[in-house]
Protein backbone atom coordinates (compact mmCIF):
# COMPACT_ATOMS: atom_id res chain seq x y z
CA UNK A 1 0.00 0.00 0.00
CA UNK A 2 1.86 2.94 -1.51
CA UNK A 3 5.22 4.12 0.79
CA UNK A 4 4.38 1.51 3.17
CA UNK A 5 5.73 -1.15 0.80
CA UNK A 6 9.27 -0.18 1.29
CA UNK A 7 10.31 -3.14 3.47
CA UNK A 8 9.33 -5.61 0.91
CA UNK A 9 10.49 -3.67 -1.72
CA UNK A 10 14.07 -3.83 -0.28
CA UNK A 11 13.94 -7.82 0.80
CA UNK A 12 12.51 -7.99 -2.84
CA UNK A 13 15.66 -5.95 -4.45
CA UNK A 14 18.07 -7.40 -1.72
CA UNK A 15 17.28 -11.31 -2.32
CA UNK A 16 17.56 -10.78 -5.93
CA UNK A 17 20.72 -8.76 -6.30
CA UNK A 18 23.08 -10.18 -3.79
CA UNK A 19 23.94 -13.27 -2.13
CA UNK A 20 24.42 -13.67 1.89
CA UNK A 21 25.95 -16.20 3.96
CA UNK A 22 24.32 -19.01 5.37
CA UNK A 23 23.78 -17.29 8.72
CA UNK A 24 22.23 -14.45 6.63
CA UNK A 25 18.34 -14.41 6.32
CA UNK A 26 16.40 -11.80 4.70
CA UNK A 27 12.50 -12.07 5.33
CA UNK A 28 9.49 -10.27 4.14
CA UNK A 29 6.97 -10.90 7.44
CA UNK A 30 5.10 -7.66 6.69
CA UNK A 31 4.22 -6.76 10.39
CA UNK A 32 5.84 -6.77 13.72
CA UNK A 33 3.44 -9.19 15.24
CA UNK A 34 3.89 -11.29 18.62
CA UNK A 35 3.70 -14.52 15.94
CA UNK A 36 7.47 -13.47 14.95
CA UNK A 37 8.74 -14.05 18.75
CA UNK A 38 9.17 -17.98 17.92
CA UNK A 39 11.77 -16.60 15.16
CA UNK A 40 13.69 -14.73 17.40
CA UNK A 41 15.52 -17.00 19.09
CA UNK A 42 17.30 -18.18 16.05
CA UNK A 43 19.45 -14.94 15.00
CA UNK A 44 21.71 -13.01 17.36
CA UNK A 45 21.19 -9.84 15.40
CA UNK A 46 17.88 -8.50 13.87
CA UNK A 47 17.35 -5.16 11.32
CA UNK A 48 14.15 -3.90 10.70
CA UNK A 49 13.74 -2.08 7.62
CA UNK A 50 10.70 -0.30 7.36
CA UNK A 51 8.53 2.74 6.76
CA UNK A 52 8.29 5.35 9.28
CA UNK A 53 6.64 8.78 9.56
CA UNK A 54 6.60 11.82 11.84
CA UNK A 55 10.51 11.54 12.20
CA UNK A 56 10.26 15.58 11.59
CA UNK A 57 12.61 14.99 8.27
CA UNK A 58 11.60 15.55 4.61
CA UNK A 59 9.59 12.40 3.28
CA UNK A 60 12.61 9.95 1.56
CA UNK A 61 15.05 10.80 4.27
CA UNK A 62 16.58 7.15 5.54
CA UNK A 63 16.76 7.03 9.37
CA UNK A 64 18.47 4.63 11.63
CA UNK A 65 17.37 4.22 14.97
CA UNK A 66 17.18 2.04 17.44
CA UNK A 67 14.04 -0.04 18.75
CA UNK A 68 14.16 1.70 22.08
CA UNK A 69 13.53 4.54 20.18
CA UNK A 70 10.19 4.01 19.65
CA UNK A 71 7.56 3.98 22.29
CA UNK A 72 6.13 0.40 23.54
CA UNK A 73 2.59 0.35 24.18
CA UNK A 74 0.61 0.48 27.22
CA UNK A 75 -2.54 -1.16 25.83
CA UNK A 76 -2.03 -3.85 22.90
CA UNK A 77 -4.60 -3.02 20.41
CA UNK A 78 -3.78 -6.03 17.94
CA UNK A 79 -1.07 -7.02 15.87
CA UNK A 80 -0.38 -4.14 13.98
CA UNK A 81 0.01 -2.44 16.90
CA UNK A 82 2.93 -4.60 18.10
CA UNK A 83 6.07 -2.82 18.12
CA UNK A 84 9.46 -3.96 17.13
CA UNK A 85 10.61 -3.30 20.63
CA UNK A 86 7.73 -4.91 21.98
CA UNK A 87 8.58 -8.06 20.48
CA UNK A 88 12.03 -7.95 22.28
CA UNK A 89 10.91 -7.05 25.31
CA UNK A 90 8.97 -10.35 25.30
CA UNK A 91 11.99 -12.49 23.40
CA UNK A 92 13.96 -10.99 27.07
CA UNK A 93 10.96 -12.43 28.93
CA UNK A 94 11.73 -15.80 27.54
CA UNK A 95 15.61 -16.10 28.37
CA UNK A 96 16.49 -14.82 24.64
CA UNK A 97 17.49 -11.14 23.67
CA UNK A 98 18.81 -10.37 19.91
CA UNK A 99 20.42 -7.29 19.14
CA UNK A 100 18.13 -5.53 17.56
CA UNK A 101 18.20 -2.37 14.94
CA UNK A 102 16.58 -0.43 12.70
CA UNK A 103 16.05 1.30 9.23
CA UNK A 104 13.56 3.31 8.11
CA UNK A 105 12.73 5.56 5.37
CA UNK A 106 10.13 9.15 6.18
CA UNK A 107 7.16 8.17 4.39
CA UNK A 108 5.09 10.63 2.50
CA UNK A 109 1.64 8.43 2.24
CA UNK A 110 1.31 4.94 3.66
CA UNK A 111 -2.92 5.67 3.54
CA UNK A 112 -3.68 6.31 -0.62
CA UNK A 113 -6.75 6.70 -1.18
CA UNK A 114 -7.25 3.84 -3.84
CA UNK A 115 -4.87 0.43 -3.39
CA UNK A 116 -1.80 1.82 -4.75
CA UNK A 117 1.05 -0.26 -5.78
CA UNK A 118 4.57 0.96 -5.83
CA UNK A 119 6.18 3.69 -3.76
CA UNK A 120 5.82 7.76 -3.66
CA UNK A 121 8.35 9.53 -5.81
CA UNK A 122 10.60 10.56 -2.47
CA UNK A 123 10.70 7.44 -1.20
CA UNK A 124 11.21 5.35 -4.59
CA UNK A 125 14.18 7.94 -4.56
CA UNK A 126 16.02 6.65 -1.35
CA UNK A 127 15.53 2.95 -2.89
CA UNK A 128 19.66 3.16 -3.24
CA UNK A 129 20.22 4.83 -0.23
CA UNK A 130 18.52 2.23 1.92
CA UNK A 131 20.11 -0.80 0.23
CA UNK A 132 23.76 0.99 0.37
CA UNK A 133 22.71 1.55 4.58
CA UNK A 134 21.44 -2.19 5.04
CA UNK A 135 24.51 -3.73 3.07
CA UNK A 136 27.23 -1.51 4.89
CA UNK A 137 25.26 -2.43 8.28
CA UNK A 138 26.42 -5.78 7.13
CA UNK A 139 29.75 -5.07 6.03
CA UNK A 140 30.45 -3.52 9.81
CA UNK A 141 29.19 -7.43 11.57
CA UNK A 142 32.01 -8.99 8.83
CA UNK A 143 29.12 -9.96 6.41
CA UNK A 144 30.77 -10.71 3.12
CA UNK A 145 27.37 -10.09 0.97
CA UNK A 146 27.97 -10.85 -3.09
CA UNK A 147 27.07 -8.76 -5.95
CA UNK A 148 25.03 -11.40 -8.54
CA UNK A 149 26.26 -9.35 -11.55
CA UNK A 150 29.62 -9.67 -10.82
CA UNK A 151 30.04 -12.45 -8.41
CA UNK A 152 32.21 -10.82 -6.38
CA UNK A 153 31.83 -9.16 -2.66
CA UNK A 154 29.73 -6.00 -2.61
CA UNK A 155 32.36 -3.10 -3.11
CA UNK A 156 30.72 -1.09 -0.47
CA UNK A 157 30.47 1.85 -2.49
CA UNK A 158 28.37 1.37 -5.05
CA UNK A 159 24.65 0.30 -5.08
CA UNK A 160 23.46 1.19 -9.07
């Protein structure tokens, strides 16, 4: 649904363009739901890429922040509701704590008023600028990630 497609959109463009290590996932789960807690326990690092809004920057603009960052809710409302640091909070609950991170990109409409596919123009913009911030993420845990056109590691310069 219009901007807030851009996590999907960047699994999408990341499964197809590079290859990762074994001990590398990239998923698509769409929501931060309580149903993702199970999945925790299996990685010792976890980034969120996803929309955000009223970050007080220009729609487009990539943020990186950090789950503690946003607020955790008094009152569960339902799934959508379920923050990223919500889910943590109960993964510590059951004995298991992943680092976790985040990237996000200032949406300008995640509410069209017709099903829209495909992003605004701002945030189709920062497309590159996510990709380049997710890969060198990587890069700084030692995550050799390969370019599929060349075959060789990701440069960690250029994202085209």
């Amino acid at each position: 649904m219009l901007d807030e497609g851009i996590g999907p959109r960047i699994a999408h463009e990341l499964i197809e363009r590079f290859e990762f290590p074994g001990n590398v996932s990239v998923l698509d789960r769409a929501s931060m739901g309580m149903q993702l807690l199970s999945e925790f326990k299996s990685y010792d690092v976890i980034l969120v890429v996803d929309a955000v809004d009223h970050t007080g920057h220009p729609s487009g603009t990539v943020v990186r922040f950090m789950p503690e960052d946003l607020a955790r809710y008094d009152t569960f409302h339902g799934a959508h509701d379920t923050r990223f640091v919500d889910v943590l909070d109960a993964a510590e609950l059951l004995g298991y704590r992943p680092e976790g991170y985040c990237l996000g990109v200032q949406i300008e409409n995640m509410q069209p008023v017709e099903f829209t596919i495909g992003l605004t123009p701002a945030v189709e913009a920062a497309v590159p600028l996510l990709l380049y911030s997710v890969l060198s993420f990587l890069t700084k845990l030692d995550i050799v990630v390969i370019d599929k056109k060349t075959n060789e590691p990701w440069d960690g310069i250029t994202i085209d």
